[in-house]
N, C-alpha and C. Protein backbone atom coordinates (compact mmCIF):
# COMPACT_ATOMS: atom_id res chain seq x y z
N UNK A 1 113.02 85.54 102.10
CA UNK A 1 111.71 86.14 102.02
C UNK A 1 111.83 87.65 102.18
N UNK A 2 111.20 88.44 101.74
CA UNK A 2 111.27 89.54 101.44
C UNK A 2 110.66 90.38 102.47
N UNK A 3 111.08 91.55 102.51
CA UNK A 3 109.58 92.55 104.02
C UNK A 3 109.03 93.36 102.83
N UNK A 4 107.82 93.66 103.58
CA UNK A 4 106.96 94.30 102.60
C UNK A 4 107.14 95.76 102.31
N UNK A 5 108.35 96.41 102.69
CA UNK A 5 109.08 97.35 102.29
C UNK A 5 109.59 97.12 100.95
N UNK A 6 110.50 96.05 101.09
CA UNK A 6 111.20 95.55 99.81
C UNK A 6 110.15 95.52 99.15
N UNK A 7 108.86 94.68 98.63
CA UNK A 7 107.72 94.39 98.15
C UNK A 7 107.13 95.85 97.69
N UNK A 8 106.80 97.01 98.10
CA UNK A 8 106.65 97.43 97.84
C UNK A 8 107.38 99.26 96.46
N UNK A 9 108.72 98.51 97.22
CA UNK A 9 109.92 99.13 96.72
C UNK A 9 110.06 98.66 94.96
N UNK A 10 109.22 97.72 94.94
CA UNK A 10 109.52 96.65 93.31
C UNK A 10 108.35 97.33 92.60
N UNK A 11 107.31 97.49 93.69
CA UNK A 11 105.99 98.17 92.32
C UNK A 11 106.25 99.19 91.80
N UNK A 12 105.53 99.22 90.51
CA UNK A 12 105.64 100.16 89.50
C UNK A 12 105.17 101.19 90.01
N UNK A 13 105.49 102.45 89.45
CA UNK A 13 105.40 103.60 89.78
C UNK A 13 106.04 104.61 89.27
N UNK A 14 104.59 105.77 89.10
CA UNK A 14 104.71 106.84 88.17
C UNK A 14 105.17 108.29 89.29
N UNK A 15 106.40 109.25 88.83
CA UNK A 15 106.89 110.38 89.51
C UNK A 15 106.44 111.57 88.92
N UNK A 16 105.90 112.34 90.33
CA UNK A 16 105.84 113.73 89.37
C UNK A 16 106.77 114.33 90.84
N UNK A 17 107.06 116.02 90.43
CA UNK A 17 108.23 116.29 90.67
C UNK A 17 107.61 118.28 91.00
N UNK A 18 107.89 118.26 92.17
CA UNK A 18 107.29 119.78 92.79
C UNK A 18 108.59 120.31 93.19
N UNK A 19 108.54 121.99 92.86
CA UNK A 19 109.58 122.79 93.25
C UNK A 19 108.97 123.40 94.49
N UNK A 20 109.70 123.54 95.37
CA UNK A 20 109.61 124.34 96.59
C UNK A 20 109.69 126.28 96.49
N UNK A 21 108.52 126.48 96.77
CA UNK A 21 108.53 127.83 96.39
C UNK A 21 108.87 128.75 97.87
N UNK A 22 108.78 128.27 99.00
CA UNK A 22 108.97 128.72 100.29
C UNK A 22 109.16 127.78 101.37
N UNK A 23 109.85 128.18 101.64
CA UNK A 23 110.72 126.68 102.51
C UNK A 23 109.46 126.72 104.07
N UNK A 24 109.38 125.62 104.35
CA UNK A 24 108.49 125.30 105.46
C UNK A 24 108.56 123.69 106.12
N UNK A 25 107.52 123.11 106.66
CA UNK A 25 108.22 122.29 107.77
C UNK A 25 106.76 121.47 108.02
N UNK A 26 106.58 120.55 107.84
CA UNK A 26 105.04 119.53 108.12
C UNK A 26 105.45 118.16 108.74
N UNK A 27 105.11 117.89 109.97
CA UNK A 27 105.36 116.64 110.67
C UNK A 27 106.64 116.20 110.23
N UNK A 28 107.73 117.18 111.03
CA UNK A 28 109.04 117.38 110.80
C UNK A 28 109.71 117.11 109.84
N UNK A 29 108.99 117.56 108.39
CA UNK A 29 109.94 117.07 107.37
C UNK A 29 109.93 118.71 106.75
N UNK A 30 111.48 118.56 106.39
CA UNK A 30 111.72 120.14 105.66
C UNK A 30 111.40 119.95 104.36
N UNK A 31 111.07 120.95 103.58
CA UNK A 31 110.64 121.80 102.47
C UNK A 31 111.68 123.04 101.85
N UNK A 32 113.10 123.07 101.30
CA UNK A 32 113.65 123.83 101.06
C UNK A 32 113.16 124.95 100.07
N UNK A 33 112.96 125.84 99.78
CA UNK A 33 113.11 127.12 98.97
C UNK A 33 113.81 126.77 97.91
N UNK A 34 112.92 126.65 96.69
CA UNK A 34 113.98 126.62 95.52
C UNK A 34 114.47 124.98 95.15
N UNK A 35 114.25 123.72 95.94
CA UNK A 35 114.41 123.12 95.64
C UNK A 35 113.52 121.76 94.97
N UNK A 36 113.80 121.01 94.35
CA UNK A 36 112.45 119.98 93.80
C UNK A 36 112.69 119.01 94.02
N UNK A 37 111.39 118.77 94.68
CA UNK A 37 111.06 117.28 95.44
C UNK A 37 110.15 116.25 94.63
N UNK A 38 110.33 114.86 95.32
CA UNK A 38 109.58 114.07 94.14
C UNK A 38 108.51 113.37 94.95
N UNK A 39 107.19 113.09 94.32
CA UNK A 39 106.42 112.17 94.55
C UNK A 39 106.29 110.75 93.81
N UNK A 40 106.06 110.04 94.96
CA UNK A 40 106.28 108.94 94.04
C UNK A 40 104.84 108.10 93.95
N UNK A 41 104.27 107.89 93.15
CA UNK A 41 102.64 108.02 92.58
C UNK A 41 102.44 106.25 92.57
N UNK A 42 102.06 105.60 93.72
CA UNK A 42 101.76 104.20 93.39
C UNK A 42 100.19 103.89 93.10
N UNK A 43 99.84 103.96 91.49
CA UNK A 43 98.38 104.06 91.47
C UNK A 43 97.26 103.02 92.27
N UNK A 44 96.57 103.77 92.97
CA UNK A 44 95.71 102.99 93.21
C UNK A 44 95.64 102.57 94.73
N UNK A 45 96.83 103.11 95.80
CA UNK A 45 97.50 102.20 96.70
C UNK A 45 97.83 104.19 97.23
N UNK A 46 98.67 104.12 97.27
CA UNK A 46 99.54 105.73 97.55
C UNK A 46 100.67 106.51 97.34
N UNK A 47 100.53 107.25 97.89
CA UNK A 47 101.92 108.24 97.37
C UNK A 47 102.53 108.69 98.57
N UNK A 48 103.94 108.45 98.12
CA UNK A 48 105.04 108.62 98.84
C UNK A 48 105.89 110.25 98.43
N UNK A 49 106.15 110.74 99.17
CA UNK A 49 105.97 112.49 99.06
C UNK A 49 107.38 112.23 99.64
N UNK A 50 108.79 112.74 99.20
CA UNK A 50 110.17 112.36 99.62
C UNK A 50 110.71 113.57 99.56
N UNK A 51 111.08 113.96 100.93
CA UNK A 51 111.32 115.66 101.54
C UNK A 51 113.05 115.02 101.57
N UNK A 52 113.55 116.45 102.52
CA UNK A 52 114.90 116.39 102.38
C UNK A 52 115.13 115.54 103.54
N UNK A 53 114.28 115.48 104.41
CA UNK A 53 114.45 114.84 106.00
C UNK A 53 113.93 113.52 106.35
N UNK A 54 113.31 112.65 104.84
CA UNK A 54 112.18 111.79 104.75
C UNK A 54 111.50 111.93 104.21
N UNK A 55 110.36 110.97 104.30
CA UNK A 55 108.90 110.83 103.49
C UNK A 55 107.76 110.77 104.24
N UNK A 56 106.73 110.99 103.78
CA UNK A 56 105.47 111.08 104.16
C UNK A 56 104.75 110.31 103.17
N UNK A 57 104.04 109.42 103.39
CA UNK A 57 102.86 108.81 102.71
C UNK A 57 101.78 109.45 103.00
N UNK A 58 100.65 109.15 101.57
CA UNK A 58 99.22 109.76 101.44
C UNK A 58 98.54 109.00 100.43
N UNK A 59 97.17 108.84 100.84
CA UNK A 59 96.27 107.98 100.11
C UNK A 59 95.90 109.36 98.72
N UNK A 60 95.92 108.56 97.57
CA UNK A 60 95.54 108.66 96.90
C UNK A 60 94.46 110.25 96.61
N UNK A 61 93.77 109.86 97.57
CA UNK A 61 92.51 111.42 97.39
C UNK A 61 93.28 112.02 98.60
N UNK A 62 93.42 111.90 99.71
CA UNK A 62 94.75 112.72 100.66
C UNK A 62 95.66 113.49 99.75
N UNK A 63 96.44 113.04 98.93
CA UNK A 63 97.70 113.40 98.14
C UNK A 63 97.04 114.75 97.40
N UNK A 64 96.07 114.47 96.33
CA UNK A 64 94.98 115.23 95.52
C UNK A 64 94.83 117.00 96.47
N UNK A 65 94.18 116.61 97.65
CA UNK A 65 93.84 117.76 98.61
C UNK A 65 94.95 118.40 99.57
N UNK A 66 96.28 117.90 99.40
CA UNK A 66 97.74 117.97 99.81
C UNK A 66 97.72 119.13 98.87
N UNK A 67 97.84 118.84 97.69
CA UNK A 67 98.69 119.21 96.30
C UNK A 67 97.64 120.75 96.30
N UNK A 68 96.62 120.49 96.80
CA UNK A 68 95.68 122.17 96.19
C UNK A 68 96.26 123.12 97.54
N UNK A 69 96.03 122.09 99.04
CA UNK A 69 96.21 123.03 100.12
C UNK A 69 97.86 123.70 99.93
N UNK A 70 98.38 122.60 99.57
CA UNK A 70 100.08 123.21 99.92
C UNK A 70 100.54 124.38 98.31
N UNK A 71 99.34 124.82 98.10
CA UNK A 71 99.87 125.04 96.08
C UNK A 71 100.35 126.85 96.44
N UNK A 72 100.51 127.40 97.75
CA UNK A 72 101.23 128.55 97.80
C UNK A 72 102.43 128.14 98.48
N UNK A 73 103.10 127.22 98.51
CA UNK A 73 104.19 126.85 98.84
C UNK A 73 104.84 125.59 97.87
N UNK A 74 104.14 125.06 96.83
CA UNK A 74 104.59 123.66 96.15
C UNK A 74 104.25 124.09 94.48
N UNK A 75 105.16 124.13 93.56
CA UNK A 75 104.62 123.98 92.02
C UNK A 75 104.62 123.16 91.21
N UNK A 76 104.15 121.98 90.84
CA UNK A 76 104.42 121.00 90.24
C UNK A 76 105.16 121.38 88.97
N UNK A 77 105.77 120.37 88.64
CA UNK A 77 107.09 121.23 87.62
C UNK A 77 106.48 120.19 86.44
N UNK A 78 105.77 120.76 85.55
CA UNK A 78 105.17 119.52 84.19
C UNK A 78 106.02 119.68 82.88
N UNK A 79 106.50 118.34 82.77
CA UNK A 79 107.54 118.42 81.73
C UNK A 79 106.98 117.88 80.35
């Protein structure tokens, strides 16, 4: 039987992908300068935000108001 880690590790899911424009530090997870980090977009459910030190989860409209507050330190990189 599976844990709902695993379970959740199987759903589908869409990545978008932010460059670090100034290195900084949020509920001890680092943010390097220059480097690009990924989100991992589970629609509907949340997003998993994967730093160099770990992850942080965020609901859906959380993630949204993340992405505007942190946008002098984060650039989404659109390919």
């Amino acid at each position: 039987m599976k844990n709902l880690d695993e379970k959740y590790h199987e759903r589908p899911f869409t990545e978008r992908k932010f460059k670090c424009l100034s290195s900084f530090e949020s509920e001890g997870r680092y943010c390097n300068k220059g480097e690009v980090y990924t989100a991992r977009v589970y629609e509907g459910d949340y997003t998993k935000f994967i730093f160099e030190n770990g992850d942080m989860n965020f609901t859906d409209e959380l993630f949204g108001r993340v992405v505007i507050a942190w946008n002098d330190v984060l650039e989404e990189i659109v390919s």
